[in-house]
N, C-alpha and C. Protein backbone atom coordinates (compact mmCIF):
# COMPACT_ATOMS: atom_id res chain seq x y z
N UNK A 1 43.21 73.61 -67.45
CA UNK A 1 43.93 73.36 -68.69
C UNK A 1 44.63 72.02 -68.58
N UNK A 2 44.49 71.55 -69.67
CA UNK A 2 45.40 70.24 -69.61
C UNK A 2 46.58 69.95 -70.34
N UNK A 3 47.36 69.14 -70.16
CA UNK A 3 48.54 69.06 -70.81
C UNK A 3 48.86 68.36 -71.84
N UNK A 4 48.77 68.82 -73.14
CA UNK A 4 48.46 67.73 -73.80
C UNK A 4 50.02 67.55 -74.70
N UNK A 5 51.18 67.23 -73.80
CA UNK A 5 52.42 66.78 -73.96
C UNK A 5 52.74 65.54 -74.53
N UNK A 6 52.22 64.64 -73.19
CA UNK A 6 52.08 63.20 -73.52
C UNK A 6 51.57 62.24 -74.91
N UNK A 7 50.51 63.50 -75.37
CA UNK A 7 50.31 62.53 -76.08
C UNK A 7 50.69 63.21 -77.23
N UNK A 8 50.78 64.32 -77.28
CA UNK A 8 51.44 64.73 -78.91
C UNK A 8 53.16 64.05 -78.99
N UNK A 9 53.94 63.94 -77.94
CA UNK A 9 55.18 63.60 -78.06
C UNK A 9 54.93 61.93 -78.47
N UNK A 10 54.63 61.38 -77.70
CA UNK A 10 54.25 59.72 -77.70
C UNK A 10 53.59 59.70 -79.16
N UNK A 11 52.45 60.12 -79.49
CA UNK A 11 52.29 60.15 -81.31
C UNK A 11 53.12 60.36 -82.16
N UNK A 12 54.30 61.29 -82.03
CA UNK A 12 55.16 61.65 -83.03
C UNK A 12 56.18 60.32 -83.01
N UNK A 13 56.89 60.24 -81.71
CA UNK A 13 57.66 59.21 -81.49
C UNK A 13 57.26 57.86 -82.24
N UNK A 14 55.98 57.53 -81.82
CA UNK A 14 55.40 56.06 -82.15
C UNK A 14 55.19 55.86 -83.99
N UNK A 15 55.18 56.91 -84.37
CA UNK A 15 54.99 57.19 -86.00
C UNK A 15 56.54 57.40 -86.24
N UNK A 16 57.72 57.76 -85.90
CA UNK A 16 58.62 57.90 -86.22
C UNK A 16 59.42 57.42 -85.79
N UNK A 17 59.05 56.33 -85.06
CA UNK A 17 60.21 54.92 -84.60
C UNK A 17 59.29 53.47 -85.08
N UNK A 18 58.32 53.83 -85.96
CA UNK A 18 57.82 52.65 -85.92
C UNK A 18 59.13 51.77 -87.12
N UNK A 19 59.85 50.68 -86.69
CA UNK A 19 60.11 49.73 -87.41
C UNK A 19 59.85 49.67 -89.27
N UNK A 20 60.79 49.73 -90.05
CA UNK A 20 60.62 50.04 -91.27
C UNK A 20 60.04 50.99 -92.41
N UNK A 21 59.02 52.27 -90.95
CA UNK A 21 58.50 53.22 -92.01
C UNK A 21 59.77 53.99 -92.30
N UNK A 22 60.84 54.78 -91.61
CA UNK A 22 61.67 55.61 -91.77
C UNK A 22 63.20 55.08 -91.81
N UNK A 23 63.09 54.29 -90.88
CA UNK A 23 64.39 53.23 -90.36
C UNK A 23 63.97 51.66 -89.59
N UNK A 24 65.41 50.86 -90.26
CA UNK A 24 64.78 49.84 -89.38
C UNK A 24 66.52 49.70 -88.62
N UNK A 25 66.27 49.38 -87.61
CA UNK A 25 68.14 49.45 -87.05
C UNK A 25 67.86 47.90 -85.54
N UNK A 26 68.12 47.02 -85.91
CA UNK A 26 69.54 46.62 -87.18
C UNK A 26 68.66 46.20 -88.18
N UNK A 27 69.34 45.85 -89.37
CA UNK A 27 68.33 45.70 -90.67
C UNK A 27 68.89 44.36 -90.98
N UNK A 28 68.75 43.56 -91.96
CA UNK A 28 69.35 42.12 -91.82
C UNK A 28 70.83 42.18 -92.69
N UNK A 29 71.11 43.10 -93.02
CA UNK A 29 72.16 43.07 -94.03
C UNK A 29 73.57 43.94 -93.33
N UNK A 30 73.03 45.08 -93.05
CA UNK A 30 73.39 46.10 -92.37
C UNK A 30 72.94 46.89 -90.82
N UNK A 31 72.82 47.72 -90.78
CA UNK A 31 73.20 48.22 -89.18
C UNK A 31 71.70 48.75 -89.51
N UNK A 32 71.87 49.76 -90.14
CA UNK A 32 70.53 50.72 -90.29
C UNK A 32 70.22 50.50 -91.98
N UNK A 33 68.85 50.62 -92.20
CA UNK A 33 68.39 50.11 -93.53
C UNK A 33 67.14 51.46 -93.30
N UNK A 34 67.12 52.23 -94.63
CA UNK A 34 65.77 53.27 -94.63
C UNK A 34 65.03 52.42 -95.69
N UNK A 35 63.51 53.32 -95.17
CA UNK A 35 62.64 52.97 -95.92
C UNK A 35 62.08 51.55 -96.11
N UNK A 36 62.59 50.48 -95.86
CA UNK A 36 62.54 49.28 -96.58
C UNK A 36 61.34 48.58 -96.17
N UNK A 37 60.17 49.05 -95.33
CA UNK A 37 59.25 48.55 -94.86
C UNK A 37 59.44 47.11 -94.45
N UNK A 38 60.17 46.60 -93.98
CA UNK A 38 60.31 45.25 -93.52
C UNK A 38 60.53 45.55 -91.83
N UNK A 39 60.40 44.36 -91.17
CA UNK A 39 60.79 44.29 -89.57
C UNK A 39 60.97 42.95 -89.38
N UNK A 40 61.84 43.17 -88.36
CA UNK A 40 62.49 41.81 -87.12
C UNK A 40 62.23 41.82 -85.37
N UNK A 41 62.25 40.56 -85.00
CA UNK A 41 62.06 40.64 -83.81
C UNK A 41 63.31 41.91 -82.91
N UNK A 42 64.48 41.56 -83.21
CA UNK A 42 65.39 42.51 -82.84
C UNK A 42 65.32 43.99 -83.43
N UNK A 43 64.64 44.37 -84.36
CA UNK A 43 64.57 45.84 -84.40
C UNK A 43 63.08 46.35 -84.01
N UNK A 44 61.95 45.49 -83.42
CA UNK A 44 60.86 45.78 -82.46
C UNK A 44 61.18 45.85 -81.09
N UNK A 45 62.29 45.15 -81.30
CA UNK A 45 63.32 45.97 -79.40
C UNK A 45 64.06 46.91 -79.30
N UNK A 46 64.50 47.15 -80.56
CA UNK A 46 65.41 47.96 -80.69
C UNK A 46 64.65 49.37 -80.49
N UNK A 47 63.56 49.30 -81.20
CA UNK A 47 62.93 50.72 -82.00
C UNK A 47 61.74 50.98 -80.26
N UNK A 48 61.57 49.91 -79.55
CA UNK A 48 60.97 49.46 -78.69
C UNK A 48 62.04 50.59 -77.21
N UNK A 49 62.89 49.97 -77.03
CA UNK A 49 63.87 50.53 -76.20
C UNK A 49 64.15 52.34 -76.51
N UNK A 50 64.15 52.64 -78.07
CA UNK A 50 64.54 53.96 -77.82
C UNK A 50 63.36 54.79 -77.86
N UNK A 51 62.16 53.92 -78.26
CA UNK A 51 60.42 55.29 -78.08
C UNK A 51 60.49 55.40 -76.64
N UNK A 52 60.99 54.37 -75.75
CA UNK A 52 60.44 54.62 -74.01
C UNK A 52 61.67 55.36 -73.54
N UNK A 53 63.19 55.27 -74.15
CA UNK A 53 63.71 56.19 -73.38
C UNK A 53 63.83 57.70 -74.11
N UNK A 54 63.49 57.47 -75.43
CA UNK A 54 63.08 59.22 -76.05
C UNK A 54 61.98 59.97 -74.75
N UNK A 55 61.04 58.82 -75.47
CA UNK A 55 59.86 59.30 -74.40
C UNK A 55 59.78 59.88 -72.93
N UNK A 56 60.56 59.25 -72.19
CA UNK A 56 60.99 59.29 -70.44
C UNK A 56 61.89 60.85 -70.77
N UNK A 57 62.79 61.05 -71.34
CA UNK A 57 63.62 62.20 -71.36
C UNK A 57 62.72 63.36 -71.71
N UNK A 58 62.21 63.38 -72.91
CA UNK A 58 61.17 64.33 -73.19
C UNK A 58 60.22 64.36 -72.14
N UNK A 59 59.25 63.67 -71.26
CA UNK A 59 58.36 64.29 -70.83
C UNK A 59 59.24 64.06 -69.36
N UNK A 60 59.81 63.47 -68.90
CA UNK A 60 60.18 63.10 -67.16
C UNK A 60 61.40 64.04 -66.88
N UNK A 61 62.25 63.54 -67.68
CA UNK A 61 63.42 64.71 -67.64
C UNK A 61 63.45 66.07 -68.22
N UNK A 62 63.06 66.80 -69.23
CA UNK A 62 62.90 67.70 -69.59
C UNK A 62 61.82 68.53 -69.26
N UNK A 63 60.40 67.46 -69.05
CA UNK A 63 59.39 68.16 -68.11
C UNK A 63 58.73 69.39 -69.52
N UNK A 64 58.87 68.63 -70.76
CA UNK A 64 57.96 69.52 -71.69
C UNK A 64 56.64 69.34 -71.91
N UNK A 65 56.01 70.44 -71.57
CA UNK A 65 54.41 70.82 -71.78
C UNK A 65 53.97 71.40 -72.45
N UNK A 66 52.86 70.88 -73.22
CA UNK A 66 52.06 71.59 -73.98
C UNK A 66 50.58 71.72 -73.63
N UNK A 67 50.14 72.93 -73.13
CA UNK A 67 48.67 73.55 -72.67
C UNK A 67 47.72 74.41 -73.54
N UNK A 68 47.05 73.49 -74.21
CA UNK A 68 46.08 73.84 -74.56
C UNK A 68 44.89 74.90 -73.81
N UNK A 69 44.42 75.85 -74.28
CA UNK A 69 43.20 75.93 -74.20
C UNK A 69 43.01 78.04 -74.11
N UNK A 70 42.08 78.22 -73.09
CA UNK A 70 41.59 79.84 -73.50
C UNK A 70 42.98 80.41 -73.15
């Protein structure tokens, strides 16, 4: 059986930190801006920095698995 953790967490994350679909933080006006489909070099680090440490906690520290199969 395999674990297919990694990549369902890392898909959700990467769709829901991407830069301007949901949030962009910092936004050019304000701190956090929704929706606005726009991006900056500083909120592709920003959004950059929190998918790898969401990511690291969910699968390294928390150690969540998901096993597919019979």
């Amino acid at each position: 059986m395999q674990d297919w953790a990694p990549v369902f967490i890392s898909l959700v994350l990467f769709t829901l930190l991407s830069p301007g679909l949901l949030f962009q933080m910092p936004a050019k006006s304000r701190l956090i801006a929704f929706g606005n489909f726009h991006t900056s070099v500083a909120s592709i680090v920003v959004h950059t920095i929190l998918f790898f440490a969401l990511d690291a906690v969910l699968l390294v520290a928390i150690g969540v698995r998901i096993e597919l199969g019979n």
